[in-house]
Protein backbone atom coordinates (compact mmCIF):
# COMPACT_ATOMS: atom_id res chain seq x y z
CA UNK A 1 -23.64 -2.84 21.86
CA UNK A 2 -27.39 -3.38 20.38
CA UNK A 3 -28.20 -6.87 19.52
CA UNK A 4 -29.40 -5.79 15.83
CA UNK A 5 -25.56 -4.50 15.48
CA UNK A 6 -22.86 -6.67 13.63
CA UNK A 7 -20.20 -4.50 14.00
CA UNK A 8 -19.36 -1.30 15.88
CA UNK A 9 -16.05 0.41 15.15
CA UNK A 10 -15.22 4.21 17.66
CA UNK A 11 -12.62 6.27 17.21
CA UNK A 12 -10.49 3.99 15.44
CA UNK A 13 -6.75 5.66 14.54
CA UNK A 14 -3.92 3.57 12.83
CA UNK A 15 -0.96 4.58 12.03
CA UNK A 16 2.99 3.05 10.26
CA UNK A 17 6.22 4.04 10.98
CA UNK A 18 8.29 4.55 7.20
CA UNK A 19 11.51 4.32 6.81
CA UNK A 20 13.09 7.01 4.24
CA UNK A 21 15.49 5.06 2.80
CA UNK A 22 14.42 1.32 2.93
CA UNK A 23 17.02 -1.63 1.46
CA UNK A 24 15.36 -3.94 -0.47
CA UNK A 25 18.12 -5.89 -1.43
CA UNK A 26 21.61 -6.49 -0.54
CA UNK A 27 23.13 -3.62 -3.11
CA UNK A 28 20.73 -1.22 -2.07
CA UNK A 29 21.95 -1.94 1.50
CA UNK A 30 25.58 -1.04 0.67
CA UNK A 31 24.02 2.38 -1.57
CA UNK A 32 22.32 3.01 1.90
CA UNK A 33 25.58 2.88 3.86
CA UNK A 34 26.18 6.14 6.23
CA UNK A 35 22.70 7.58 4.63
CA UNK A 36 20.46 8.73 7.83
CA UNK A 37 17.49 6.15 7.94
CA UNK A 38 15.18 8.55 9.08
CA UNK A 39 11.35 7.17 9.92
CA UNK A 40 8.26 8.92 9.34
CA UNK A 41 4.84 8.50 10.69
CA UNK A 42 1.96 7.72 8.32
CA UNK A 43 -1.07 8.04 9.89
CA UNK A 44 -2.92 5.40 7.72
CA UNK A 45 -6.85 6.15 9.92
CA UNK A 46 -7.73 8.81 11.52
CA UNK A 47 -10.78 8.29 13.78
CA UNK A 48 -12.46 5.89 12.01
CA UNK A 49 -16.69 5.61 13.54
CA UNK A 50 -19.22 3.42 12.21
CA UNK A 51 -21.87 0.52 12.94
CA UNK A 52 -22.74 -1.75 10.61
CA UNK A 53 -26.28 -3.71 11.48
CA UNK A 54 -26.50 -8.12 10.85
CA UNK A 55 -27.90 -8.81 8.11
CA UNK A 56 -26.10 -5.33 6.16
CA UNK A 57 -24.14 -6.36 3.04
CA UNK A 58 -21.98 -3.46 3.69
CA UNK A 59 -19.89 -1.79 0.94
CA UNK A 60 -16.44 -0.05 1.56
CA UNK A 61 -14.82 2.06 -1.40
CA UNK A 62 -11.82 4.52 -1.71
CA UNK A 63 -8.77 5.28 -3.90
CA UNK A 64 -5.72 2.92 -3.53
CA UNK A 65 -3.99 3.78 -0.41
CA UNK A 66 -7.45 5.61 1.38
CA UNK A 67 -6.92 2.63 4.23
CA UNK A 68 -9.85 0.17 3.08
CA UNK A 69 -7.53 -2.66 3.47
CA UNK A 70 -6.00 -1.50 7.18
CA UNK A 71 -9.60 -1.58 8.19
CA UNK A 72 -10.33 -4.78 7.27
CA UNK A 73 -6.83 -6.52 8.37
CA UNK A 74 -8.03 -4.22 12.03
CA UNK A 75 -11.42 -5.89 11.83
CA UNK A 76 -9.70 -9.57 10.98
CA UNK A 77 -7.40 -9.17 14.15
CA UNK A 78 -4.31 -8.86 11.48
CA UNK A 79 -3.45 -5.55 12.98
CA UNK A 80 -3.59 -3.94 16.28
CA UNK A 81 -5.19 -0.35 16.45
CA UNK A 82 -3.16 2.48 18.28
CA UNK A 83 -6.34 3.47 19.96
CA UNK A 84 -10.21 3.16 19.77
CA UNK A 85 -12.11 -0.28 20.34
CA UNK A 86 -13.53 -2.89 17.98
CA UNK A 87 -16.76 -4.57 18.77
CA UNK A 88 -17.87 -7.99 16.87
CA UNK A 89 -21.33 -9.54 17.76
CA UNK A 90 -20.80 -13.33 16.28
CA UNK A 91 -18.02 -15.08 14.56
CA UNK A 92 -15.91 -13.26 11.73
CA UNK A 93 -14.39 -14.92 9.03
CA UNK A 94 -12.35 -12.61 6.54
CA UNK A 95 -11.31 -13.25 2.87
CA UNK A 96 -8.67 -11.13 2.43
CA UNK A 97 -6.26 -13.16 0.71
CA UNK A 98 -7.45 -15.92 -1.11
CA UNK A 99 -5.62 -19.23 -1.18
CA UNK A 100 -3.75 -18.62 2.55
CA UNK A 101 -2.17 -21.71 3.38
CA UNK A 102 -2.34 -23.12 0.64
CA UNK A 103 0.89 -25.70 -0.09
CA UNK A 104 2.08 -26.28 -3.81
CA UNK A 105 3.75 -29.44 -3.34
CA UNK A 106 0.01 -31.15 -2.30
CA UNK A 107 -2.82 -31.52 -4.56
CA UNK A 108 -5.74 -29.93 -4.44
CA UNK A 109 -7.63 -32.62 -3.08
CA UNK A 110 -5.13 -31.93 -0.14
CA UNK A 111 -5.38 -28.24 -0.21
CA UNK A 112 -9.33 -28.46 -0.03
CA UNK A 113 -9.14 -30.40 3.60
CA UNK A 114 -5.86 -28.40 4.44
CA UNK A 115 -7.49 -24.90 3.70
CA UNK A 116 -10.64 -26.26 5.39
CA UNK A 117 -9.03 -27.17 8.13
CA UNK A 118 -7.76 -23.72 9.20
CA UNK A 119 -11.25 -22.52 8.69
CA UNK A 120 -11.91 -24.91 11.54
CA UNK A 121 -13.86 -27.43 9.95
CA UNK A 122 -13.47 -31.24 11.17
CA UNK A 123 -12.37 -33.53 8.84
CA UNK A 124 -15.58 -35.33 8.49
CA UNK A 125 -17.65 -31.60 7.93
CA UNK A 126 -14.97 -31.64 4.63
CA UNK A 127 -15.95 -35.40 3.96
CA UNK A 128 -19.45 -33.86 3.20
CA UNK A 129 -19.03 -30.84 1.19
CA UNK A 130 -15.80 -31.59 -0.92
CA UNK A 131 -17.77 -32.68 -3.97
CA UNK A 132 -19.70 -29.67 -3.89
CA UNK A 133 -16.40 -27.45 -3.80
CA UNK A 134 -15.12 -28.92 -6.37
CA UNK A 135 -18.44 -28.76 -8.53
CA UNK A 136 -18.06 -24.85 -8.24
CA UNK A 137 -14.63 -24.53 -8.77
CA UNK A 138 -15.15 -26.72 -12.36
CA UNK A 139 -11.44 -28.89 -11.71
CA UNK A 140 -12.87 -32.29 -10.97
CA UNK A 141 -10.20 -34.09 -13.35
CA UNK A 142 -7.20 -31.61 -11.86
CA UNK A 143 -8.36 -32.64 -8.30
CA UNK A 144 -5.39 -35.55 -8.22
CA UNK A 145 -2.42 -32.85 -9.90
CA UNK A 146 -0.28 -30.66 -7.43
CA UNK A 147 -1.03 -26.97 -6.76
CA UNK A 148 2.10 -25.87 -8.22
CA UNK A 149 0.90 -26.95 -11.82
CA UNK A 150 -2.21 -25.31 -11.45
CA UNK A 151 -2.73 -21.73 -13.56
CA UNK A 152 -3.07 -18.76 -11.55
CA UNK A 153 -7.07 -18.26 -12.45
CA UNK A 154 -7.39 -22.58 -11.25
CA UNK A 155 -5.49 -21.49 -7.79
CA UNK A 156 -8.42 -18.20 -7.00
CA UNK A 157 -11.25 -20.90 -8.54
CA UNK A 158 -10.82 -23.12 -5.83
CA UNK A 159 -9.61 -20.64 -2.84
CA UNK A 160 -12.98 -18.99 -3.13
CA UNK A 161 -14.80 -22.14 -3.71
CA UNK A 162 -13.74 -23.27 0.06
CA UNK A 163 -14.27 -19.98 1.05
CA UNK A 164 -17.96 -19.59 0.49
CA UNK A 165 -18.22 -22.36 2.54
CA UNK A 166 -17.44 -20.40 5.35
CA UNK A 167 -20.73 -20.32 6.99
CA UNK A 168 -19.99 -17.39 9.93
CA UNK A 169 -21.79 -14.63 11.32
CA UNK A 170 -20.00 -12.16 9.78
CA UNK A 171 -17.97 -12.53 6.29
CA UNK A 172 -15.49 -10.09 5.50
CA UNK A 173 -14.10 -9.62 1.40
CA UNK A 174 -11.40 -7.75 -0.27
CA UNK A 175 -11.85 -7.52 -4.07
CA UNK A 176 -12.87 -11.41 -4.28
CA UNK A 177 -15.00 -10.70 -7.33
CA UNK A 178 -12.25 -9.74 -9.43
CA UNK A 179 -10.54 -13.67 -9.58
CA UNK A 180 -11.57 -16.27 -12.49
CA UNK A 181 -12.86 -15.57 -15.78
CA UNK A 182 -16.43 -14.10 -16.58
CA UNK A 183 -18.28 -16.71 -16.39
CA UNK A 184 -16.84 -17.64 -13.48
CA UNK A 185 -17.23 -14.18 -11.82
CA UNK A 186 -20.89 -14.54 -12.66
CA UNK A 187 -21.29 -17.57 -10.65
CA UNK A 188 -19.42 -15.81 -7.40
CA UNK A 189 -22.34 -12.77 -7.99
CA UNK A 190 -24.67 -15.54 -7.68
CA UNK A 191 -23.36 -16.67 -4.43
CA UNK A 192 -23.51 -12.85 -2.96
CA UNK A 193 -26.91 -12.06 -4.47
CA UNK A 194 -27.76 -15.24 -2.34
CA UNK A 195 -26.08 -13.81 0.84
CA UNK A 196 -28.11 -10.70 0.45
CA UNK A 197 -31.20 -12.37 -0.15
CA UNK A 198 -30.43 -14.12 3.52
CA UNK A 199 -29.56 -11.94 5.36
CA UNK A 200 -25.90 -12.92 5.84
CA UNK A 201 -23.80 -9.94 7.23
CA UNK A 202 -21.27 -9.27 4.61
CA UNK A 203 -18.62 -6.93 4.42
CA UNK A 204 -17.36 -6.24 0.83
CA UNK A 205 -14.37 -3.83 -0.35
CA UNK A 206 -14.37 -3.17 -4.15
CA UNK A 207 -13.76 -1.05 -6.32
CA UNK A 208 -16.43 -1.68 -8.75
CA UNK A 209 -19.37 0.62 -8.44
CA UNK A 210 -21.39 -1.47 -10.12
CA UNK A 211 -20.65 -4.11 -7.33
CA UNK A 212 -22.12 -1.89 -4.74
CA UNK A 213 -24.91 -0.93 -6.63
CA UNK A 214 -26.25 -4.28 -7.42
CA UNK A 215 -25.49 -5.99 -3.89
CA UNK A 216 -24.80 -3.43 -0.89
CA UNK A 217 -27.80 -2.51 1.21
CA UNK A 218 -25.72 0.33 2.26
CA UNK A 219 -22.08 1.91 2.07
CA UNK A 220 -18.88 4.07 3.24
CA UNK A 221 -16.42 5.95 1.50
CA UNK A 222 -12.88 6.51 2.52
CA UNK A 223 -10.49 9.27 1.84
CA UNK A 224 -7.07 9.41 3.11
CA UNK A 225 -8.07 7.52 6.60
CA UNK A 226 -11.06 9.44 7.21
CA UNK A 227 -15.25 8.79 6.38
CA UNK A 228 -15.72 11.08 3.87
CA UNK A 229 -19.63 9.75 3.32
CA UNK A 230 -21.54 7.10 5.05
CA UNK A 231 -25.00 6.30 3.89
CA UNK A 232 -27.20 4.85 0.90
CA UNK A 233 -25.60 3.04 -2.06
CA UNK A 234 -26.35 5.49 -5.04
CA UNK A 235 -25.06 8.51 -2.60
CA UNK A 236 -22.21 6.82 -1.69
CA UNK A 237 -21.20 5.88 -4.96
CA UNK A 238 -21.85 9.51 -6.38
CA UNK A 239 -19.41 10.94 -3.92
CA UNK A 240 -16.70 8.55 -5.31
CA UNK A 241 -17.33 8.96 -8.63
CA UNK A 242 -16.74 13.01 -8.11
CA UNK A 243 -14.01 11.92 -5.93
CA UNK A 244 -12.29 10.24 -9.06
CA UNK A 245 -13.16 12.56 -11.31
CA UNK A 246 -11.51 16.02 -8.97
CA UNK A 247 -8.22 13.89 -8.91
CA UNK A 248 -8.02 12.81 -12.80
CA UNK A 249 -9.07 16.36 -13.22
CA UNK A 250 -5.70 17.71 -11.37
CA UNK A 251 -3.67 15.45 -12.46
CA UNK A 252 -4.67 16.17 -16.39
CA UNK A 253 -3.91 19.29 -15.84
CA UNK A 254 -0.03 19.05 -13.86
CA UNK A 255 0.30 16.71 -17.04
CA UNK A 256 -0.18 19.70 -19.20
CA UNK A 257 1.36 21.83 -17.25
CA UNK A 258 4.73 19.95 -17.60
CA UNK A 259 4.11 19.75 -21.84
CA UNK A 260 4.71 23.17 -21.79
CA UNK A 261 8.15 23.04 -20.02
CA UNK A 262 11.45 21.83 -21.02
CA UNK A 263 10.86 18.15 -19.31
CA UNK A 264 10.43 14.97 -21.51
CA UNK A 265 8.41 11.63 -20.83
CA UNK A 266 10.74 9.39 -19.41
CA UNK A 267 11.15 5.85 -20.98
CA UNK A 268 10.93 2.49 -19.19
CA UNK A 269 13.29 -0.32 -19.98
CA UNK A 270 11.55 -3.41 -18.41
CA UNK A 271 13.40 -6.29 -17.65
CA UNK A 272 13.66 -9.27 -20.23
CA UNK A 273 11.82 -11.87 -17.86
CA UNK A 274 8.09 -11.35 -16.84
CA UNK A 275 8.13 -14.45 -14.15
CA UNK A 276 9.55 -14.57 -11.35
CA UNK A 277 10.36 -16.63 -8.45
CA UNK A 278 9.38 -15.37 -4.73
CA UNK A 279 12.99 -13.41 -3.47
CA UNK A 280 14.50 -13.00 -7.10
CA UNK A 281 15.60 -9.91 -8.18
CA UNK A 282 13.94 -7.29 -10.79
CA UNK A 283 15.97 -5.08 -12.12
CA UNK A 284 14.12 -1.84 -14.05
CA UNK A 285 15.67 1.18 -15.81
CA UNK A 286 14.30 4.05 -16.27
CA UNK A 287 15.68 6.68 -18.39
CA UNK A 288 14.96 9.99 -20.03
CA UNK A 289 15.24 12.44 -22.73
CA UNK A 290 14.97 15.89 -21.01
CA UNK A 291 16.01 17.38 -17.93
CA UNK A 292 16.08 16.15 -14.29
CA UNK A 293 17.44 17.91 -11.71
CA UNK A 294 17.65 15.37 -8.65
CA UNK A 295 17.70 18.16 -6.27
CA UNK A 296 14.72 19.16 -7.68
CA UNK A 297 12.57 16.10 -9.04
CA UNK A 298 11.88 12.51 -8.08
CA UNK A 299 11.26 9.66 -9.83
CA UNK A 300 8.96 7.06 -8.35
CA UNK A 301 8.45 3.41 -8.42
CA UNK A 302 5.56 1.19 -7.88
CA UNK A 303 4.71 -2.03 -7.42
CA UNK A 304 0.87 -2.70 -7.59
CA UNK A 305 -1.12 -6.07 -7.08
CA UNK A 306 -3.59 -6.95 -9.29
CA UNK A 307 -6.54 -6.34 -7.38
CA UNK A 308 -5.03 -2.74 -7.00
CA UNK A 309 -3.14 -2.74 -3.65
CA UNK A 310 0.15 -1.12 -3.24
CA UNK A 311 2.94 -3.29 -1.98
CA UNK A 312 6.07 -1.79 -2.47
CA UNK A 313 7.27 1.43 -3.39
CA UNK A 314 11.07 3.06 -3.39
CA UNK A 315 12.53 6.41 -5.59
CA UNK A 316 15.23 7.90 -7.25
CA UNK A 317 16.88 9.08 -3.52
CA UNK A 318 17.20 5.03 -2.83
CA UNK A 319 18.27 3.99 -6.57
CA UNK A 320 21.70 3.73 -8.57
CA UNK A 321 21.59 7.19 -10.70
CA UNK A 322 23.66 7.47 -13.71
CA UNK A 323 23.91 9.84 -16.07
CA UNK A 324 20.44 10.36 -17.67
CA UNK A 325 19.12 7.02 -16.51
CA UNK A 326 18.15 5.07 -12.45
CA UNK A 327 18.31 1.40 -11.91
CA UNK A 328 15.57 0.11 -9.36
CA UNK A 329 16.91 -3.18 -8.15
CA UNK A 330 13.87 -4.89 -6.31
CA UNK A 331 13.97 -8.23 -4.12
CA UNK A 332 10.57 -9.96 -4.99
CA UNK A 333 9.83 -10.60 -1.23
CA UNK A 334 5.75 -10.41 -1.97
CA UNK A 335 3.73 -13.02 -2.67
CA UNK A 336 2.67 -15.00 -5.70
CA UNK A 337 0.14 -13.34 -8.26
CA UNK A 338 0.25 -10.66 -10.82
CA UNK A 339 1.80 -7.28 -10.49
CA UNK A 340 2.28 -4.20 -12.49
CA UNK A 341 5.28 -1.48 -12.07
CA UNK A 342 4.08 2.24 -12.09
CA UNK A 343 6.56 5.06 -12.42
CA UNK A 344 6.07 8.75 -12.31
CA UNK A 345 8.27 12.24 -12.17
CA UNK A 346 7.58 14.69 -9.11
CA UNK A 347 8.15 18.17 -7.80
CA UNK A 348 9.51 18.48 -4.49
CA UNK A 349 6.12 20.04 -3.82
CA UNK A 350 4.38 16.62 -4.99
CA UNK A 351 2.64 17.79 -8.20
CA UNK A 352 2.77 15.14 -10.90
CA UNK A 353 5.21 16.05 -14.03
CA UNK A 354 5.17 12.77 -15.97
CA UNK A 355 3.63 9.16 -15.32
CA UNK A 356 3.43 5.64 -16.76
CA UNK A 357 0.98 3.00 -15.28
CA UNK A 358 1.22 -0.27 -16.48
CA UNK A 359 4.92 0.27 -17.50
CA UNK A 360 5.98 -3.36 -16.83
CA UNK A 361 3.40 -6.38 -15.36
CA UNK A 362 5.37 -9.26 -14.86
CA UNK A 363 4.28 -12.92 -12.46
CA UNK A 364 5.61 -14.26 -9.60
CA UNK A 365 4.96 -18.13 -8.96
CA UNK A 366 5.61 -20.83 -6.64
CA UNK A 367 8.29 -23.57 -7.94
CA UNK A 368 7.40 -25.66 -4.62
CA UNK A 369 10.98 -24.48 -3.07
CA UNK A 370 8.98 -21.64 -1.13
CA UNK A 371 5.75 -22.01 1.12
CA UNK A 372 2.92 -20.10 -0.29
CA UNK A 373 1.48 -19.71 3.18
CA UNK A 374 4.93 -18.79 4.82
CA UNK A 375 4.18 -16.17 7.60
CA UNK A 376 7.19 -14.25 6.83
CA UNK A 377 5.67 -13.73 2.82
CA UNK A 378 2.60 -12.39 4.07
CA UNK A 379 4.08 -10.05 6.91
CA UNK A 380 6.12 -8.17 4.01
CA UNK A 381 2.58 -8.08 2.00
CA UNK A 382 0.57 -6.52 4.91
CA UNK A 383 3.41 -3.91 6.02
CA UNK A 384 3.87 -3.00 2.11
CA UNK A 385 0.15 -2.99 1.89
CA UNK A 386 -0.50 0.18 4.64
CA UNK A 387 -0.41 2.96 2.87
């Protein structure tokens, strides 16, 4: 590899095996009982090839579920690729979930030198810079209180305040910029414009064009595990722009397709609670008013992140169906944050008859009984998280 090259990525293929019917939960084991698990491979990249130079601040962009986040988990050393080589020149440090190893039970004066430590900085490195993490981050008088009472927006304030520490040769981020409020967003586009201005090699996923436009130097666009585009910024983010708007167009028009049959919008009854603790149970009807032929038509259901990614999905072949109405019975095993449900009515052939985003958003927090930076959390985040 060149020296001027930061990265260099060949024939890079990835690829899951599904199973059919997956069991989220103990009833939906017994449902499952003498049902055929069959597995199915989802091929999740498909000959991924690309350099990045040092000193790039590289943007990545593509629909939910194009394989941004494989790559990056590939280029972190999360995942193993079933063929084609990685090359790194320098150090990597990725950001792909902020506030890793975190512990709720300490404080965050704990969690600063506990979260630095995994970054691999000594004790006395922390000694030095703590004051000015905690200057960016703005929680000098919550510095003594334990994680676990700390808001959501407090817990991302201070992850990425230790992580722009990180002084590597290469930085890798997944949708950082979307944590805090405004004002504290604008401070974290102060820190990248700074990057860029020095030359840092960053790698950035997003899906905020305006992101790209105002920091990447160059970018790549990714389309059901393939480079659809590689080159300059305003090119790039044209082709996903028409990207966007070829998919809203189709699906606009299956939407009025299915006005002018005999099927009704179906109707969501969300669960009374919207917070949850990691492993409880959510339990979601959904219900409709016309007809639904299960031979025919499936129902989906969603769970997405709030920075977007897919983590679990199941539908109306693995749920309890009464008449007129399914019950989705889901075991929280994800991690803490924010979540919305999505639900929508299919063809066999895939085309889209009816769909609700945003049907139900609901939390899920840490009450201290669970380890936020439990291995066995995340593994159920990153498999949920591949296609």
């Amino acid at each position: 590899m060149k020296d001027d090259i930061a990265i260099k990525v060949h024939d890079l293929h990835k690829s899951f095996d599904l199973a059919e019917n997956k069991s989220t939960s103990i009833k939906q084991l017994l449902i499952n009982v003498g049902k055929e698990n069959k597995k199915y491979r989802q091929k999740v990249l498909d000959g991924i090839d690309f350099e990045i130079k040092k000193g790039e601040f590289f943007g990545i962009v593509g629909r939910n579920g194009s394989g941004k986040s494989t790559l990056l988990k590939i280029l972190a050393g999360v995942y193993t690729p079933d063929s084609g080589t990685v090359e790194l020149n320098g150090n990597l440090t990725p950001f792909i979930e902020l506030g890793v190893g975190f512990n709720s039970e300490l404080s965050g004066h704990d969690n600063v030198y506990l979260s630095a430590s995994l970054l691999g900085y000594p004790r006395k490195v922390v000694d030095g810079m703590y004051d000015e993490i905690v200057n960016f981050a703005e929680l000098h008088e919550h510095m003594d209180k334990k994680l676990k009472n700390y808001s959501s927006g407090m817990q991302v304030r201070l992850a990425f305040s230790i992580a722009i520490k990180a002084k590597n040769d290469i930085l890798i981020f997944d949708e950082v910029l979307a944590v805090g409020d405004e004002a504290f967003q604008q401070k974290c586009m102060r820190i990248f414009e700074e990057y860029r201005r020095t030359g840092q090699t960053v790698v950035l996923v997003t899906h905020s064009m305006d992101t790209v436009r105002d920091l990447c130097t160059r970018a790549m666009l990714i389309d059901n595990g393939k480079i659809t585009h590689i080159g300059s910024v305003e090119s790039v983010t044209e082709r996903y722009s028409d990207l966007n708007t070829d998919k809203e167009g189709a699906q606009e028009k299956a939407l009025k397709l299915a006005q002018k049959t005999k099927y009704s919008q179906f109707v969501i009854k969300p669960p009374v609670k919207t917070v949850y603790l990691p492993n409880e149970e959510l339990t979601l009807h959904v219900s409709w008013k016309g007809k639904f032929d299960p031979d025919k038509h499936i129902i989906g259901v969603a769970i997405i992140r709030s920075d977007g990614e897919y983590v679990f999905g199941s539908n109306s072949k693995n749920m309890v169906l009464t008449h007129a109405e399914i019950t989705c019975n889901i075991e929280l095993d994800i991690g803490i944050g924010r979540y919305s449900v999505t639900v929508a009515m299919l063809d066999k052939s895939g085309a889209m008859i009816d769909k609700k985003e945003d049907a139900f958003s609901f939390r899920v927090i840490d009450d201290g009984r669970v380890d936020v930076g439990g291995s066995s959390r995340l593994k159920y985040v990153y498999e949920e998280d591949k296609i």
